[in-house]
Protein backbone atom coordinates (compact mmCIF):
# COMPACT_ATOMS: atom_id res chain seq x y z
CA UNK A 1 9.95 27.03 -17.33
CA UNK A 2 12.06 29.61 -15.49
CA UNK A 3 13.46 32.56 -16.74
CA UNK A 4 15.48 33.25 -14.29
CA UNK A 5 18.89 31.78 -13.57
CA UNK A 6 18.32 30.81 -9.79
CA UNK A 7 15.04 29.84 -10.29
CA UNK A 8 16.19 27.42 -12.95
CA UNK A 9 18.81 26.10 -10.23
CA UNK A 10 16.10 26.05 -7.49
CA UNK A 11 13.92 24.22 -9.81
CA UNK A 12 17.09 21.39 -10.59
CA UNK A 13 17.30 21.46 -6.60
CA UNK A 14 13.63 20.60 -6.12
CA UNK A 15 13.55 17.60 -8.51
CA UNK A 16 16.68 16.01 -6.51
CA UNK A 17 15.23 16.47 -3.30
CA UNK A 18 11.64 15.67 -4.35
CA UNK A 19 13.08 11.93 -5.81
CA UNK A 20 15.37 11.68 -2.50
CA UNK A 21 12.50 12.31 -0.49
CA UNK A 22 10.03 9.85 -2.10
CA UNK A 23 12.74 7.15 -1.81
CA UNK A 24 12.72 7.45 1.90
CA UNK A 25 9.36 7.66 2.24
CA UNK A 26 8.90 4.75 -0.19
CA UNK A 27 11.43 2.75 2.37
CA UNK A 28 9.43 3.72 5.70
CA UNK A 29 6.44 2.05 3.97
CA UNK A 30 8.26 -0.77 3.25
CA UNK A 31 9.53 -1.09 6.72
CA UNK A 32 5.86 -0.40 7.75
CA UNK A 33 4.26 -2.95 5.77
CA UNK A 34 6.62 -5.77 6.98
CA UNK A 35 6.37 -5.26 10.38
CA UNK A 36 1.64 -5.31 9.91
CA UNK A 37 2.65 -8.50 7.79
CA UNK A 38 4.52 -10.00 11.20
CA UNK A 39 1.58 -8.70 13.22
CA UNK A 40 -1.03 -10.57 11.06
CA UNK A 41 0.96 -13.52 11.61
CA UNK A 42 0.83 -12.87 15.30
CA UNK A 43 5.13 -13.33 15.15
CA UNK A 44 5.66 -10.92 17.93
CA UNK A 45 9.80 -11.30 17.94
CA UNK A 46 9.61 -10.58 14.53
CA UNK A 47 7.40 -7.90 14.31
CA UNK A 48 9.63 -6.03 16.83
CA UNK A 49 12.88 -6.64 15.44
CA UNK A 50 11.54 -4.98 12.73
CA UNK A 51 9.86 -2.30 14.03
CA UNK A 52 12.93 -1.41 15.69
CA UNK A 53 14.67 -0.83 12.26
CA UNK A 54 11.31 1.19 10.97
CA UNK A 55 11.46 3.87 14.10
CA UNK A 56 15.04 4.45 13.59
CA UNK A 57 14.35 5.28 10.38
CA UNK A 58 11.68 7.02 10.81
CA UNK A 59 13.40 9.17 13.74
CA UNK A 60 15.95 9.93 10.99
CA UNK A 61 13.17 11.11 8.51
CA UNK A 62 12.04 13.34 11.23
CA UNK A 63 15.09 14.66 12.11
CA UNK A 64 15.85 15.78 8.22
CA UNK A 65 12.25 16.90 8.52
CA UNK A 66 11.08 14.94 5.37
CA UNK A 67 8.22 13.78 8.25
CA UNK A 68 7.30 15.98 10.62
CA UNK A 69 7.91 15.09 14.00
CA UNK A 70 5.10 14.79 15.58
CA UNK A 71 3.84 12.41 12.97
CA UNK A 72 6.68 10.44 13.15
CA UNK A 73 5.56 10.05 17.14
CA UNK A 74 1.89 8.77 16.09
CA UNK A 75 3.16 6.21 13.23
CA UNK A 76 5.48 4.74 16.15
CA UNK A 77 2.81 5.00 18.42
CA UNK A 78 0.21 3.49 16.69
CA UNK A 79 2.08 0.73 15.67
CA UNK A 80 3.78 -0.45 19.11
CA UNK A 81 0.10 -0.56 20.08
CA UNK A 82 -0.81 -3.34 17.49
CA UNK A 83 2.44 -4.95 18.77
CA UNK A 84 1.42 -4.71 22.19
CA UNK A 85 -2.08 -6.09 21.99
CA UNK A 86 -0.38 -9.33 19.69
CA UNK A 87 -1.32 -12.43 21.98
């Protein structure tokens, strides 16, 4: 444990932004895992509407930095490309 004041505080701030962090990331896989579940099912219009809600947020995550940007670019990527090769 601290000894020090701030660093008690700092440690108090950590914990709240460590659990708001996890829930976003726990909602981007979510997201993620609904849209491979319309993609397995080869439900294009699905998968898309979907994926549409799963880049905003993950835009949003990168733009709070909780995911870094560039990661943010391959997840979105990546997963277009499975949409894209849906017949």
């Amino acid at each position: 444990m601290p000894n020090i004041v701030s660093a008690e505080k700092r440690l108090r701030q950590n914990k709240k932004r460590n659990l708001h962090n996890r829930m976003i990331k726990s909602t981007l896989n979510t997201l993620k895992k609904k849209v491979l579940k319309f993609i397995s099912t080869s439900d294009k219009e699905s998968a898309i509407n979907v994926y549409k809600d799963y880049a905003s947020a993950i835009d949003k995550a990168a733009r709070k930095s909780i995911v870094h940007a560039n990661r943010a670019a391959a997840k979105k990527s990546a997963l277009m490309e499975k949409i894209n090769n849906i017949k």
